[in-house]
PDB file of N, CA and C in Angstrom:
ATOM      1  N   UNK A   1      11.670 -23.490  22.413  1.00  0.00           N
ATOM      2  CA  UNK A   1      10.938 -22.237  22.557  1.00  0.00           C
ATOM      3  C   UNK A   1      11.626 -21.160  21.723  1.00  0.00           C
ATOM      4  N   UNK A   2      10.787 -19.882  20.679  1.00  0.00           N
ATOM      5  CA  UNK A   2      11.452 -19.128  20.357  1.00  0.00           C
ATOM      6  C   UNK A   2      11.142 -18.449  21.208  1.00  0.00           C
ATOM      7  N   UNK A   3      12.466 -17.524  21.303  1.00  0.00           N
ATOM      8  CA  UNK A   3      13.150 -16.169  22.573  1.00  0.00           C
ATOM      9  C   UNK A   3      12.919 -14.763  21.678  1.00  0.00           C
ATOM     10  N   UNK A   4      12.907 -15.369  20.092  1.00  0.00           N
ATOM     11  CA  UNK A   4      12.863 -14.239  19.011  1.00  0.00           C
ATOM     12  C   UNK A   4      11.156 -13.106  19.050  1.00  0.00           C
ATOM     13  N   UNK A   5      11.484 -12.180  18.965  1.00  0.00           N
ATOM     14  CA  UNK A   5      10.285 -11.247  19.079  1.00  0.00           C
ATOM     15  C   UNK A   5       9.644 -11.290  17.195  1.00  0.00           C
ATOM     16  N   UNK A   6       8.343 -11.458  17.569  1.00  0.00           N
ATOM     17  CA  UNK A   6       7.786 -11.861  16.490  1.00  0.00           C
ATOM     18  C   UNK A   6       7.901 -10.492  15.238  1.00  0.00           C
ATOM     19  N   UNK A   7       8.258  -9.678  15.534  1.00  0.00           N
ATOM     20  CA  UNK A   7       8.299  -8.410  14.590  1.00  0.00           C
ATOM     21  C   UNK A   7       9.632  -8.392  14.263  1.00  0.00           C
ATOM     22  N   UNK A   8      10.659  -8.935  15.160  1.00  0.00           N
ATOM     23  CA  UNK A   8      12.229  -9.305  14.323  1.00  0.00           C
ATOM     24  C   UNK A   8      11.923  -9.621  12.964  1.00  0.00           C
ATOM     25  N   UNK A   9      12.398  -8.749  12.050  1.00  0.00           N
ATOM     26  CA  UNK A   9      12.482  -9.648  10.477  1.00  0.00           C
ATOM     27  C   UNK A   9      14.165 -10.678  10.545  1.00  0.00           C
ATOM     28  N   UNK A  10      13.818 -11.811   9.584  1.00  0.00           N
ATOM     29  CA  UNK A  10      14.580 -13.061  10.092  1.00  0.00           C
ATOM     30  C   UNK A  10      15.619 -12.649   8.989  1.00  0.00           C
ATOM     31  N   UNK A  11      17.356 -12.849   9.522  1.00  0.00           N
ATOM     32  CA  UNK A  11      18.053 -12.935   8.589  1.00  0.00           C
ATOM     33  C   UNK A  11      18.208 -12.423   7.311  1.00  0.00           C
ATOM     34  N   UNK A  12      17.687 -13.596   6.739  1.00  0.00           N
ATOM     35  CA  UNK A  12      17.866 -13.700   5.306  1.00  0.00           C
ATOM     36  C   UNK A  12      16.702 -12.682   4.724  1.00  0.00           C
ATOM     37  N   UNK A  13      16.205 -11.896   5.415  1.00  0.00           N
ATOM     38  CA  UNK A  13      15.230 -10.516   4.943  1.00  0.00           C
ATOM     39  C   UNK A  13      15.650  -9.039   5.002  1.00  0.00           C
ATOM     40  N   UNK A  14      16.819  -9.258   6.050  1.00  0.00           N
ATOM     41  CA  UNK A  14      17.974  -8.234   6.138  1.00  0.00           C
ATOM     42  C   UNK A  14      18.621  -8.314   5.253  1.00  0.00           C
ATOM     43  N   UNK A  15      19.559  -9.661   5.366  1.00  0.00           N
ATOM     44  CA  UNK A  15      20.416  -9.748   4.328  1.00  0.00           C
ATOM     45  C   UNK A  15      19.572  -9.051   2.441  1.00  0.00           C
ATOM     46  N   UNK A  16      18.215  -9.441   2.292  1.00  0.00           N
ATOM     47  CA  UNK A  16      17.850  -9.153   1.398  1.00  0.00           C
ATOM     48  C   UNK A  16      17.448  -7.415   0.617  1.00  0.00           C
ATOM     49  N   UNK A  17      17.477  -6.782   2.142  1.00  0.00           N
ATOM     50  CA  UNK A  17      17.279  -5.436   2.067  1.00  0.00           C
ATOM     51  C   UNK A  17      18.727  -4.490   1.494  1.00  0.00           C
ATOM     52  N   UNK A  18      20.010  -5.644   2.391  1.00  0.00           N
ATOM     53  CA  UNK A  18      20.871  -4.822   2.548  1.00  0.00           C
ATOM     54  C   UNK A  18      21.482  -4.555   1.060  1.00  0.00           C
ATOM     55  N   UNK A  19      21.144  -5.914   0.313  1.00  0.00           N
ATOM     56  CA  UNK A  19      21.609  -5.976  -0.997  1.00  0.00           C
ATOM     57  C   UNK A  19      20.713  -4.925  -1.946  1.00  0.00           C
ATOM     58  N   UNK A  20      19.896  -4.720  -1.339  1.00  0.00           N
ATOM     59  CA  UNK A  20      18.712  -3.669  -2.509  1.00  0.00           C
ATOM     60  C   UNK A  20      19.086  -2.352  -2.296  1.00  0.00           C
ATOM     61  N   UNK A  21      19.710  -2.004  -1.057  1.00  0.00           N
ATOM     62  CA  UNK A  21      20.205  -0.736  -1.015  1.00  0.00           C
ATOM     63  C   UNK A  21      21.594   0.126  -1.098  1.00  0.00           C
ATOM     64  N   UNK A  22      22.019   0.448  -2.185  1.00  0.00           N
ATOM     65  CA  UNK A  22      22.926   0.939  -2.793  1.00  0.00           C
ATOM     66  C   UNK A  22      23.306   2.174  -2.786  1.00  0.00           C
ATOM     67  N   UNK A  23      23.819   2.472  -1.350  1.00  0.00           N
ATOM     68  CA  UNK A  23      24.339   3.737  -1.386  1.00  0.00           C
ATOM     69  C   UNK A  23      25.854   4.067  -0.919  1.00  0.00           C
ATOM     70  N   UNK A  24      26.435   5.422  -1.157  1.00  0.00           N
ATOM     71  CA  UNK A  24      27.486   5.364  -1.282  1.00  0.00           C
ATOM     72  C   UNK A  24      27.921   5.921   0.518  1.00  0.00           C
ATOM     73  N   UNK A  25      28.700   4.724   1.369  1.00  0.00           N
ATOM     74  CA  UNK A  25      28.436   4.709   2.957  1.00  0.00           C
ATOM     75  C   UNK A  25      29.660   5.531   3.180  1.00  0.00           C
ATOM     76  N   UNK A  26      29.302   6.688   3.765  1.00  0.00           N
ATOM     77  CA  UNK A  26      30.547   7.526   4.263  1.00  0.00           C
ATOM     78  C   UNK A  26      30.439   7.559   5.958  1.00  0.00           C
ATOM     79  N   UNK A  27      31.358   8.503   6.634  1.00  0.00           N
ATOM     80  CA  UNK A  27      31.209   8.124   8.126  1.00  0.00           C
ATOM     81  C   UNK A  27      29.823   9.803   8.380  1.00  0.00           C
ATOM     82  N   UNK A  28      30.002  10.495   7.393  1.00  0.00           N
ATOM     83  CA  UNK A  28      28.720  11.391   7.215  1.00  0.00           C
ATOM     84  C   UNK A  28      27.680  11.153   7.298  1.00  0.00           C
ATOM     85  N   UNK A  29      27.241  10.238   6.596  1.00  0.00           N
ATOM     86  CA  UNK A  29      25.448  10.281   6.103  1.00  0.00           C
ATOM     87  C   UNK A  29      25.077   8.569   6.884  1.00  0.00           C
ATOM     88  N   UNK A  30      24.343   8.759   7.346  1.00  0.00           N
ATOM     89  CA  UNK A  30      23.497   7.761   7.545  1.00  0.00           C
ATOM     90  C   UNK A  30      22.241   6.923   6.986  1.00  0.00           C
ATOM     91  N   UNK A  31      22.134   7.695   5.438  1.00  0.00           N
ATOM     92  CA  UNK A  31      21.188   7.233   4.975  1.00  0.00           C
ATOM     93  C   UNK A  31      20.934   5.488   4.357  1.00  0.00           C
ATOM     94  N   UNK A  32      21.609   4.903   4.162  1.00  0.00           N
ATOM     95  CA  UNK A  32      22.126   3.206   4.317  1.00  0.00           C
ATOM     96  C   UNK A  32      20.866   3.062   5.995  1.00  0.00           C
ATOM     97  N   UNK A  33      21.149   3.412   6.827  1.00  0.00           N
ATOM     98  CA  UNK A  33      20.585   3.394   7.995  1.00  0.00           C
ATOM     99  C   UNK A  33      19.387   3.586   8.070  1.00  0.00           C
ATOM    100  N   UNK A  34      19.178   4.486   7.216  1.00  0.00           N
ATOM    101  CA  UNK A  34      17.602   4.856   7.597  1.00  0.00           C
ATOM    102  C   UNK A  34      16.884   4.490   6.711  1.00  0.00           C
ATOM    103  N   UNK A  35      17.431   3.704   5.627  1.00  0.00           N
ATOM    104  CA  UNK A  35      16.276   3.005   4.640  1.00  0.00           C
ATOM    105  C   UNK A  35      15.861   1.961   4.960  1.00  0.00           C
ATOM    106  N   UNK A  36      16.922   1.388   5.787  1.00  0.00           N
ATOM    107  CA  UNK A  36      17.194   0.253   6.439  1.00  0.00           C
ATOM    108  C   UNK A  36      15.993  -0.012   7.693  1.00  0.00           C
ATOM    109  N   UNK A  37      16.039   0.908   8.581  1.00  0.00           N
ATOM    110  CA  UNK A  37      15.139   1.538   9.698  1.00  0.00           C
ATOM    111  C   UNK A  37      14.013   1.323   9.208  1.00  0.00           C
ATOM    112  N   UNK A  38      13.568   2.500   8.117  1.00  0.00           N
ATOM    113  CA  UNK A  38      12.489   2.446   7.254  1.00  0.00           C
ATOM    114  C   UNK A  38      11.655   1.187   7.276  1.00  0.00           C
ATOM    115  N   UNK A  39      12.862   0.700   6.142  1.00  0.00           N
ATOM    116  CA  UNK A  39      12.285  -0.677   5.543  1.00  0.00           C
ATOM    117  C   UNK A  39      11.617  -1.826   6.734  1.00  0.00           C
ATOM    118  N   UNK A  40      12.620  -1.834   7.957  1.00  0.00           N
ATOM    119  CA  UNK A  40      12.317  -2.921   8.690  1.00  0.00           C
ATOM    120  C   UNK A  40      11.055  -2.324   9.777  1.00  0.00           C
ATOM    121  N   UNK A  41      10.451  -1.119  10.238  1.00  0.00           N
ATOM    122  CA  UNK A  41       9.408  -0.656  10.717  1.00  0.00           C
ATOM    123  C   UNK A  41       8.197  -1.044   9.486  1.00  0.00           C
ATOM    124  N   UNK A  42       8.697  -0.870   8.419  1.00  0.00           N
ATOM    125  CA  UNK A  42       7.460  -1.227   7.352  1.00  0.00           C
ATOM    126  C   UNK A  42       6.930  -2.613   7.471  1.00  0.00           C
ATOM    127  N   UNK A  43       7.870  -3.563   7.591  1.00  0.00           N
ATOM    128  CA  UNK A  43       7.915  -4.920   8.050  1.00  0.00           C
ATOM    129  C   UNK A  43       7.383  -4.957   8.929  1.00  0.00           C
ATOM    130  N   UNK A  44       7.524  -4.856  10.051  1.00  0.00           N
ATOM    131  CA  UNK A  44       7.013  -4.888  11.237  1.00  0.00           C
ATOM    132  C   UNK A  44       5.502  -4.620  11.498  1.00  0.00           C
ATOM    133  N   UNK A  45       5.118  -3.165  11.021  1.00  0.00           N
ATOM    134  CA  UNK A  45       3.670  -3.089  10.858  1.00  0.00           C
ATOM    135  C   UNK A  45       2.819  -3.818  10.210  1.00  0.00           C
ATOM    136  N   UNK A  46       3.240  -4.314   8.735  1.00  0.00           N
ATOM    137  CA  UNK A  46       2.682  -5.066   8.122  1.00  0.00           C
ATOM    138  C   UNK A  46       2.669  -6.474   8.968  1.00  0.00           C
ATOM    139  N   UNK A  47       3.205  -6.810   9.566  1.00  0.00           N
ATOM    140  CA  UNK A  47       3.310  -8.036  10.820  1.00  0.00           C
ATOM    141  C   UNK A  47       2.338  -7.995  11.430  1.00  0.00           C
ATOM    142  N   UNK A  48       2.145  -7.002  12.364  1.00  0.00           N
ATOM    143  CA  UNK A  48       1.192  -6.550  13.196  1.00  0.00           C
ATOM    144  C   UNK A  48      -0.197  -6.485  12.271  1.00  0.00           C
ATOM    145  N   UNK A  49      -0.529  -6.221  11.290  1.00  0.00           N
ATOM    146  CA  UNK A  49      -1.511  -5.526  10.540  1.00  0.00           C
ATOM    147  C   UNK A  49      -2.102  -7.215   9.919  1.00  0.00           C
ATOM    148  N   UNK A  50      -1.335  -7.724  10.052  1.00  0.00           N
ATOM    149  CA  UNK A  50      -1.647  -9.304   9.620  1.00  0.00           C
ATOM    150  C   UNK A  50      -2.112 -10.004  10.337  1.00  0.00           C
ATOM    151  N   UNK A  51      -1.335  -9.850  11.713  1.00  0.00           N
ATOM    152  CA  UNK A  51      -2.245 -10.708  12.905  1.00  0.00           C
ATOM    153  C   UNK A  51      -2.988 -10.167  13.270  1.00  0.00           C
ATOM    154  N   UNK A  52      -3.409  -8.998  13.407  1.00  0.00           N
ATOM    155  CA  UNK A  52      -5.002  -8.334  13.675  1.00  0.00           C
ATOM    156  C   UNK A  52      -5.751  -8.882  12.853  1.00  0.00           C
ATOM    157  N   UNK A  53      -5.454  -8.875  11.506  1.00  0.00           N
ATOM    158  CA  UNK A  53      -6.369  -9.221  10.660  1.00  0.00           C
ATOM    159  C   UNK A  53      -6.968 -10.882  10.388  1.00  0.00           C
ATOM    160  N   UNK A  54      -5.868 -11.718  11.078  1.00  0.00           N
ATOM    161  CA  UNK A  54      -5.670 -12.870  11.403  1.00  0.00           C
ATOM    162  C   UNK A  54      -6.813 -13.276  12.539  1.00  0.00           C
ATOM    163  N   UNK A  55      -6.738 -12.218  13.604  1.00  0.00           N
ATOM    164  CA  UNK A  55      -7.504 -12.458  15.161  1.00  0.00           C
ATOM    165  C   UNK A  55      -9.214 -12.161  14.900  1.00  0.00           C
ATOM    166  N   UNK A  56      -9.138 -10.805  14.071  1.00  0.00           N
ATOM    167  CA  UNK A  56     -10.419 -11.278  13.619  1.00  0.00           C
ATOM    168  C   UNK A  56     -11.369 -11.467  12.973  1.00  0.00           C
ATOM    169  N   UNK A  57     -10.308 -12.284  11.757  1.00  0.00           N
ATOM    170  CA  UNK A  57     -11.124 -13.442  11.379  1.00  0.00           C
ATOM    171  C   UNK A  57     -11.274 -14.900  11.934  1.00  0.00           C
ATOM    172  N   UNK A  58     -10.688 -15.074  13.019  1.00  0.00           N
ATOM    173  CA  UNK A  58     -10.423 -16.705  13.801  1.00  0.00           C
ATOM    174  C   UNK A  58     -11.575 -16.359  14.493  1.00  0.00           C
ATOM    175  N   UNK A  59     -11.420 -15.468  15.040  1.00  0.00           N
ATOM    176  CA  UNK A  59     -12.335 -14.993  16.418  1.00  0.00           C
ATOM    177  C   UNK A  59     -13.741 -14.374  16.262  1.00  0.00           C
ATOM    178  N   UNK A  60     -13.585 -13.389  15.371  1.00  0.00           N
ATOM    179  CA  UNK A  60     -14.902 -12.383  15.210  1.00  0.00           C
ATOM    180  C   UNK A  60     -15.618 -13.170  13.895  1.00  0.00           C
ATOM    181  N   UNK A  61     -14.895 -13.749  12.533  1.00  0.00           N
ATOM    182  CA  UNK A  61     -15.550 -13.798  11.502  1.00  0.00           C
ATOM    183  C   UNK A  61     -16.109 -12.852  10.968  1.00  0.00           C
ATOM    184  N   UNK A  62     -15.021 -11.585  10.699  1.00  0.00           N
ATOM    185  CA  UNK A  62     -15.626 -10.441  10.184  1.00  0.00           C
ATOM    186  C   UNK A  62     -14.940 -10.299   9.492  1.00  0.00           C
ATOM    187  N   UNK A  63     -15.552 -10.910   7.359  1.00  0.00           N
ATOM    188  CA  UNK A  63     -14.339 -10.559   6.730  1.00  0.00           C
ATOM    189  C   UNK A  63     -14.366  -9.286   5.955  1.00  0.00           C
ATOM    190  N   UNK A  64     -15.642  -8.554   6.004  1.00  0.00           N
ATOM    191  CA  UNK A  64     -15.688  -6.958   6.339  1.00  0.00           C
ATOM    192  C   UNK A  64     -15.071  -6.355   6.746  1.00  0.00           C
ATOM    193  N   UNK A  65     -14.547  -6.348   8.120  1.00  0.00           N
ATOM    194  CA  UNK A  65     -13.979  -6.049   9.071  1.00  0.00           C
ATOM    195  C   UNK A  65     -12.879  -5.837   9.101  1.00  0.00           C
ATOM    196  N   UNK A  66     -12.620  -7.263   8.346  1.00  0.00           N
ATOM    197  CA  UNK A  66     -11.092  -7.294   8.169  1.00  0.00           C
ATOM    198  C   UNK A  66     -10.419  -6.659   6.719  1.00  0.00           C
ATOM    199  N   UNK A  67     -11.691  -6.385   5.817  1.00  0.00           N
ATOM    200  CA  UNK A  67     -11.379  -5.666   4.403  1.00  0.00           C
ATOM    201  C   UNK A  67     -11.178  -4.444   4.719  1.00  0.00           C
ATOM    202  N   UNK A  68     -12.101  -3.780   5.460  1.00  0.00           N
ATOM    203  CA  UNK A  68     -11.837  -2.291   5.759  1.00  0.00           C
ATOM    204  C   UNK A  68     -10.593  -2.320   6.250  1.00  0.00           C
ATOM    205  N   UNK A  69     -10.236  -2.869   7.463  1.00  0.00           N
ATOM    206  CA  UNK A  69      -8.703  -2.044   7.788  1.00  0.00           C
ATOM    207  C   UNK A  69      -7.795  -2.624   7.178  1.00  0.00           C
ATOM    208  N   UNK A  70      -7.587  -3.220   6.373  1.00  0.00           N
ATOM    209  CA  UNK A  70      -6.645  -3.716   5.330  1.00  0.00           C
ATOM    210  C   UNK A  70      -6.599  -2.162   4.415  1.00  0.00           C
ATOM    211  N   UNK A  71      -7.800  -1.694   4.184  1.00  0.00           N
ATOM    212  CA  UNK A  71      -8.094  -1.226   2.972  1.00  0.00           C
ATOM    213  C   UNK A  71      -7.962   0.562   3.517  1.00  0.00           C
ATOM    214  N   UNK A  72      -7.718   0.691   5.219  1.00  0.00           N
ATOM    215  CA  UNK A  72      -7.638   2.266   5.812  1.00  0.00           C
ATOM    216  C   UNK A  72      -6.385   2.029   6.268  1.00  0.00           C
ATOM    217  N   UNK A  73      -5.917   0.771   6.541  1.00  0.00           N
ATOM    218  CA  UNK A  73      -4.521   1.133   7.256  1.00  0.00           C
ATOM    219  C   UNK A  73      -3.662   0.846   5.821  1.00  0.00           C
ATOM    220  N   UNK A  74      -3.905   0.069   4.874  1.00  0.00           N
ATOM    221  CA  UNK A  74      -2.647   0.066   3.683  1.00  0.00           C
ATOM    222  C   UNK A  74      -3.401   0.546   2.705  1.00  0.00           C
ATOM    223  N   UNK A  75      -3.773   1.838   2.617  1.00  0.00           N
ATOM    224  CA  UNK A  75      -4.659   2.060   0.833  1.00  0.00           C
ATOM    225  C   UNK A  75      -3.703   1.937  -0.516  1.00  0.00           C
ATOM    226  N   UNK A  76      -4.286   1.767  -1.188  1.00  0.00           N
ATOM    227  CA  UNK A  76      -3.897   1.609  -2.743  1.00  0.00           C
ATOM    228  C   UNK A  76      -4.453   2.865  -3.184  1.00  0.00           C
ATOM    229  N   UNK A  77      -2.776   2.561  -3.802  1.00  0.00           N
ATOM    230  CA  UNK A  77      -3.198   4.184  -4.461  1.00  0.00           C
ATOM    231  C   UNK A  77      -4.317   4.183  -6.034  1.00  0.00           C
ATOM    232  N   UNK A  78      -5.190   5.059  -6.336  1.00  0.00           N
ATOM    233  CA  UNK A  78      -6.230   5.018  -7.383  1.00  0.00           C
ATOM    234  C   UNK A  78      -5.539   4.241  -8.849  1.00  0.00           C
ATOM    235  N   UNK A  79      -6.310   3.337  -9.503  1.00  0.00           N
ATOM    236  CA  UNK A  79      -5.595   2.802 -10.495  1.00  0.00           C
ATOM    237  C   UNK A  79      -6.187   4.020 -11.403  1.00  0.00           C
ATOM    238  N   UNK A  80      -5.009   3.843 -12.647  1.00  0.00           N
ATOM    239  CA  UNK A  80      -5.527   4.470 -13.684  1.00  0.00           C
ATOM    240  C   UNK A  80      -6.539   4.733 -14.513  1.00  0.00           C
ATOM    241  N   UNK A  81      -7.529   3.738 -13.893  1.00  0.00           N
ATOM    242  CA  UNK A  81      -8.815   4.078 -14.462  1.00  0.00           C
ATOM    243  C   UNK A  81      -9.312   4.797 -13.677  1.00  0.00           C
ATOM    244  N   UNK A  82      -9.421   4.492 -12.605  1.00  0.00           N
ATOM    245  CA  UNK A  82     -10.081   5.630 -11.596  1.00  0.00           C
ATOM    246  C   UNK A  82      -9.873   7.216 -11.416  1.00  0.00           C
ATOM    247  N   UNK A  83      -8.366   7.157 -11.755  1.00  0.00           N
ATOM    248  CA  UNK A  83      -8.215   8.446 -11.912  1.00  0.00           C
ATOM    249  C   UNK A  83      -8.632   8.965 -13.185  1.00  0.00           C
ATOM    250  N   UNK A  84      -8.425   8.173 -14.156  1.00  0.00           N
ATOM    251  CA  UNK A  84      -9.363   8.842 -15.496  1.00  0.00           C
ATOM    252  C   UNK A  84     -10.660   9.266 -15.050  1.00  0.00           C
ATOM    253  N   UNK A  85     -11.685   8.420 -14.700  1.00  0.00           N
ATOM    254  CA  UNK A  85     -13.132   8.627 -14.256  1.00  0.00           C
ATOM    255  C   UNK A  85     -13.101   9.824 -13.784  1.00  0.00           C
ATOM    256  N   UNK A  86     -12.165  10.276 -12.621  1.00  0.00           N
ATOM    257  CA  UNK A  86     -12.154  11.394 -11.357  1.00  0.00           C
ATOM    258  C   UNK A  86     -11.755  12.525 -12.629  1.00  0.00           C
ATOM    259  N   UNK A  87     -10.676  12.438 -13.344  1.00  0.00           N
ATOM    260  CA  UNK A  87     -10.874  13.527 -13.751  1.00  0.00           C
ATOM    261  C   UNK A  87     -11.835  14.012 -14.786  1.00  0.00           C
ATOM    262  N   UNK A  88     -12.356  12.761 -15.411  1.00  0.00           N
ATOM    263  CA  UNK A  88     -13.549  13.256 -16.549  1.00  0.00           C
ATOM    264  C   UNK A  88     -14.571  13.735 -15.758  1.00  0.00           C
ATOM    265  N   UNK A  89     -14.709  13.437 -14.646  1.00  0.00           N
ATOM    266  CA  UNK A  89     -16.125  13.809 -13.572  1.00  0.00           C
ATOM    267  C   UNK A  89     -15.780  15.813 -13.324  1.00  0.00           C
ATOM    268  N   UNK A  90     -14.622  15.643 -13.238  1.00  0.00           N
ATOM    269  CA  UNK A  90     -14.028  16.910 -12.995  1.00  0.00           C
ATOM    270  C   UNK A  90     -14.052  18.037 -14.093  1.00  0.00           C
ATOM    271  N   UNK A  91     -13.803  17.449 -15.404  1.00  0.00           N
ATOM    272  CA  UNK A  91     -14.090  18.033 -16.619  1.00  0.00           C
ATOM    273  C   UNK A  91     -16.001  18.077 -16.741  1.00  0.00           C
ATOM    274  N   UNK A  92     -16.363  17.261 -16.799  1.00  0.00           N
ATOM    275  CA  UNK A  92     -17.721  17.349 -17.113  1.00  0.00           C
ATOM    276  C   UNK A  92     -18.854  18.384 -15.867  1.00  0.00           C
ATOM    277  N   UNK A  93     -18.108  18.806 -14.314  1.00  0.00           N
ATOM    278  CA  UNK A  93     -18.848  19.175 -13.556  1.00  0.00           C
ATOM    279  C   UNK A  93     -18.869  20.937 -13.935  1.00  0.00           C
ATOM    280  N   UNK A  94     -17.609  21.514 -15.046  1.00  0.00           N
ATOM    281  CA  UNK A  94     -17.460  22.758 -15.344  1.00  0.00           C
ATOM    282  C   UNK A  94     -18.289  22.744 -16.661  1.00  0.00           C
ATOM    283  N   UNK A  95     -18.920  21.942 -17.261  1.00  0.00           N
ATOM    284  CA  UNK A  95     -19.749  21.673 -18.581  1.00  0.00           C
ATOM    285  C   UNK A  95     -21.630  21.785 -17.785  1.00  0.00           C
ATOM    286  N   UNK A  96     -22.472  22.501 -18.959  1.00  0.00           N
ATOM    287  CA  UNK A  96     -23.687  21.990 -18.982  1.00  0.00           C
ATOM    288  C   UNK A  96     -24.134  20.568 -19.106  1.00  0.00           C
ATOM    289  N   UNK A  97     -23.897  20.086 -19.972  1.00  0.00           N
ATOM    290  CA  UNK A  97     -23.933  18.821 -20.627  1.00  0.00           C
ATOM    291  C   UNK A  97     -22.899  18.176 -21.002  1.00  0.00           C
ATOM    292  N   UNK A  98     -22.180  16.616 -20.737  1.00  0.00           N
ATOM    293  CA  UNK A  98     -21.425  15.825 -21.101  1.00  0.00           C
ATOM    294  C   UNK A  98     -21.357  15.646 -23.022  1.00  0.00           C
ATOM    295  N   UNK A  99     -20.299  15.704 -23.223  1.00  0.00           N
ATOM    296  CA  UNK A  99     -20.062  15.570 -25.167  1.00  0.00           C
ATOM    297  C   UNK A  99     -20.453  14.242 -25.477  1.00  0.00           C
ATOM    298  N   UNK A 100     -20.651  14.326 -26.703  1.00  0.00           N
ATOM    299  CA  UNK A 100     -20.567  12.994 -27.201  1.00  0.00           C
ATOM    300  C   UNK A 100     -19.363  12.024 -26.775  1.00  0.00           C
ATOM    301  N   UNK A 101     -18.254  12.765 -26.885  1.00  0.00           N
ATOM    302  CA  UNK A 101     -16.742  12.342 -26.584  1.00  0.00           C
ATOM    303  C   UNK A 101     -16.590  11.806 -25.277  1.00  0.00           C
ATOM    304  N   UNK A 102     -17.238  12.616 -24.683  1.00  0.00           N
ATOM    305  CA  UNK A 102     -17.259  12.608 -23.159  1.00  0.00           C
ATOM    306  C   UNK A 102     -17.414  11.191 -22.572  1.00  0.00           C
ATOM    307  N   UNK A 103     -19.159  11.026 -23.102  1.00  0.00           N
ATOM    308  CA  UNK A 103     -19.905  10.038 -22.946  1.00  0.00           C
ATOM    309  C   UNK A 103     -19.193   8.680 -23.610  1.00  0.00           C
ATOM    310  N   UNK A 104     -18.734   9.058 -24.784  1.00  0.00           N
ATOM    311  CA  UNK A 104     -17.536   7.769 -25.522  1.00  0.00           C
ATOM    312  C   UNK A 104     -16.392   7.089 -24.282  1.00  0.00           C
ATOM    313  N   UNK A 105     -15.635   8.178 -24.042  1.00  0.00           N
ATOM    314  CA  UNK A 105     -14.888   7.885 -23.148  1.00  0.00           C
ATOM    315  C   UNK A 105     -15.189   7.220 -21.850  1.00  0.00           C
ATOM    316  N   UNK A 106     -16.213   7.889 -21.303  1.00  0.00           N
ATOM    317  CA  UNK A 106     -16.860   7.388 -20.002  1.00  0.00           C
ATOM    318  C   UNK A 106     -16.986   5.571 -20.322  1.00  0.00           C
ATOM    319  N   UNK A 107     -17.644   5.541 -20.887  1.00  0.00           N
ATOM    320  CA  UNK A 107     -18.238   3.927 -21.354  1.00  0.00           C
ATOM    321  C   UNK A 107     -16.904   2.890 -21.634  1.00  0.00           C
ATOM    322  N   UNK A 108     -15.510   3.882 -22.548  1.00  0.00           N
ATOM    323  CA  UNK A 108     -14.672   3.017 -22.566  1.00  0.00           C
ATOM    324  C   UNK A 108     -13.688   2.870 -21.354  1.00  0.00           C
ATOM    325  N   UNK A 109     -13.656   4.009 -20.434  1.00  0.00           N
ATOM    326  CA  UNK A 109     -12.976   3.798 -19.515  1.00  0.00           C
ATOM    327  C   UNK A 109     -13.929   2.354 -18.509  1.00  0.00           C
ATOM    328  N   UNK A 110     -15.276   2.523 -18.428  1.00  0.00           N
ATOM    329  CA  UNK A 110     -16.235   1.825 -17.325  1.00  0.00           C
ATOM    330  C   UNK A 110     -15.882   0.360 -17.455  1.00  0.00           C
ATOM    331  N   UNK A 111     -15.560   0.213 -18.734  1.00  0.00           N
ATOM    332  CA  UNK A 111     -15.758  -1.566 -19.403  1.00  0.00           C
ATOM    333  C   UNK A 111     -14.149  -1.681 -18.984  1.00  0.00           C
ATOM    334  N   UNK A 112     -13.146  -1.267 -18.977  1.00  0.00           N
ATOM    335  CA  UNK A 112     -11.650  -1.578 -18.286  1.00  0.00           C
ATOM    336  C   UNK A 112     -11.809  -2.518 -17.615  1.00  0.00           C
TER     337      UNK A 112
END
């Protein structure tokens, strides 16, 4: 039987954090600690956020369901095209009419 709580990150995932974080440990600062903290609550949710997403799709078959909160509880941040689009939309909404340029751009950003 494991006794281990399923949101424990195992070992060798500590050990892997501890090596990524490089700071200089005085009996002052605790920050070694709190990236540490950080890091392993990040773990943890993403744990949790997996077996929800796990339960229902076994159970409900909602892979909708399960895209949205993937997609509200961990968003991605806008790729670079998107933010191009957002801001040409932004440039073009203070314009009468879109430029030739405009319209160039639009089309080469769309095909990305």
């Amino acid at each position: 039987m494991n006794t281990e709580h399923p949101i424990t990150p195992p070992e060798e995932l500590v050990e892997e954090w501890g090596k990524t974080v490089l700071i200089d440990y005085s009996d002052t600062h605790w920050g070694y600690e709190q990236i540490l903290c950080a890091m392993a609550a990040r773990w943890g949710a993403d744990q949790e956020l997996e077996a929800c997403c796990d339960t229902l799709q076994r159970h409900a078959h909602w892979d909708l369901a399960v895209y949205e909160l993937m997609a509200d509880r961990r968003p991605k941040p806008p790729s670079l095209k998107e933010q191009a689009i957002a801001a040409l939309n932004e440039i073009e909404d203070h314009m009468l009419e879109p430029t030739n340029q405009e319209k160039l751009i639009r089309r080469a950003l769309e095909q990305l």
